[in-house]
Protein backbone atom coordinates (compact mmCIF):
# COMPACT_ATOMS: atom_id res chain seq x y z
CA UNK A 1 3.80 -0.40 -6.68
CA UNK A 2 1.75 -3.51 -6.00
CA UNK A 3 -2.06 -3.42 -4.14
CA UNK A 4 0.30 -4.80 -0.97
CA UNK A 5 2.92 -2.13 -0.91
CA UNK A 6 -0.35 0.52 -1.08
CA UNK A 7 -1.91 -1.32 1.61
CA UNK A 8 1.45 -1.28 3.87
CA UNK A 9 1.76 2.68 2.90
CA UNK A 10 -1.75 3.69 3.62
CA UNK A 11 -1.58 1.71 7.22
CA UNK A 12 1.77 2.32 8.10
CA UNK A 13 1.00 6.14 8.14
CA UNK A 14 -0.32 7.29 11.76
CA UNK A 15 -3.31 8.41 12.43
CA UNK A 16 -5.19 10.83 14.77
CA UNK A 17 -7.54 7.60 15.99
CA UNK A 18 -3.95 5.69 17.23
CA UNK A 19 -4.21 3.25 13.83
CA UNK A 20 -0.61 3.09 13.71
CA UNK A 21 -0.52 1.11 17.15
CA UNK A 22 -2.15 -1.69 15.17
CA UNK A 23 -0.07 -1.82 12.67
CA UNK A 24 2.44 -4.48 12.65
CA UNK A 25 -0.47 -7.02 12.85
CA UNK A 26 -2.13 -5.69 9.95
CA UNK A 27 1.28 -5.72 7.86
CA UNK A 28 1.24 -9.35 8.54
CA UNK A 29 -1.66 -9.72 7.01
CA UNK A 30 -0.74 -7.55 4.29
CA UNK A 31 2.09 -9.66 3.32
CA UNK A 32 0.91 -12.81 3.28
CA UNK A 33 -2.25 -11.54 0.70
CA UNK A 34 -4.58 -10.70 3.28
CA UNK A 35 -7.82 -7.95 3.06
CA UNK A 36 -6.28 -5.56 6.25
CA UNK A 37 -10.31 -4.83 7.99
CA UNK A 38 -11.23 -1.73 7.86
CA UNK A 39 -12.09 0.02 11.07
């Protein structure tokens, strides 16, 4: 598993602040070799 696929899993799991909402943006970034920002 690559630092991406990590990043993806850790983001793409919901969260009790509503982090998941947010995620399809911060996939994009993930993919194309982007930090995602942390909150």
């Amino acid at each position: 598993m690559g630092p991406t696929e990590i990043v993806i899993a850790t983001f793409a799991r919901p969260g009790p602040t509503g982090r998941q909402a947010s995620g399809p943006p911060l996939l994009k970034k993930a993919s194309l070799g982007e930090r995602a920002p942390e909150p």
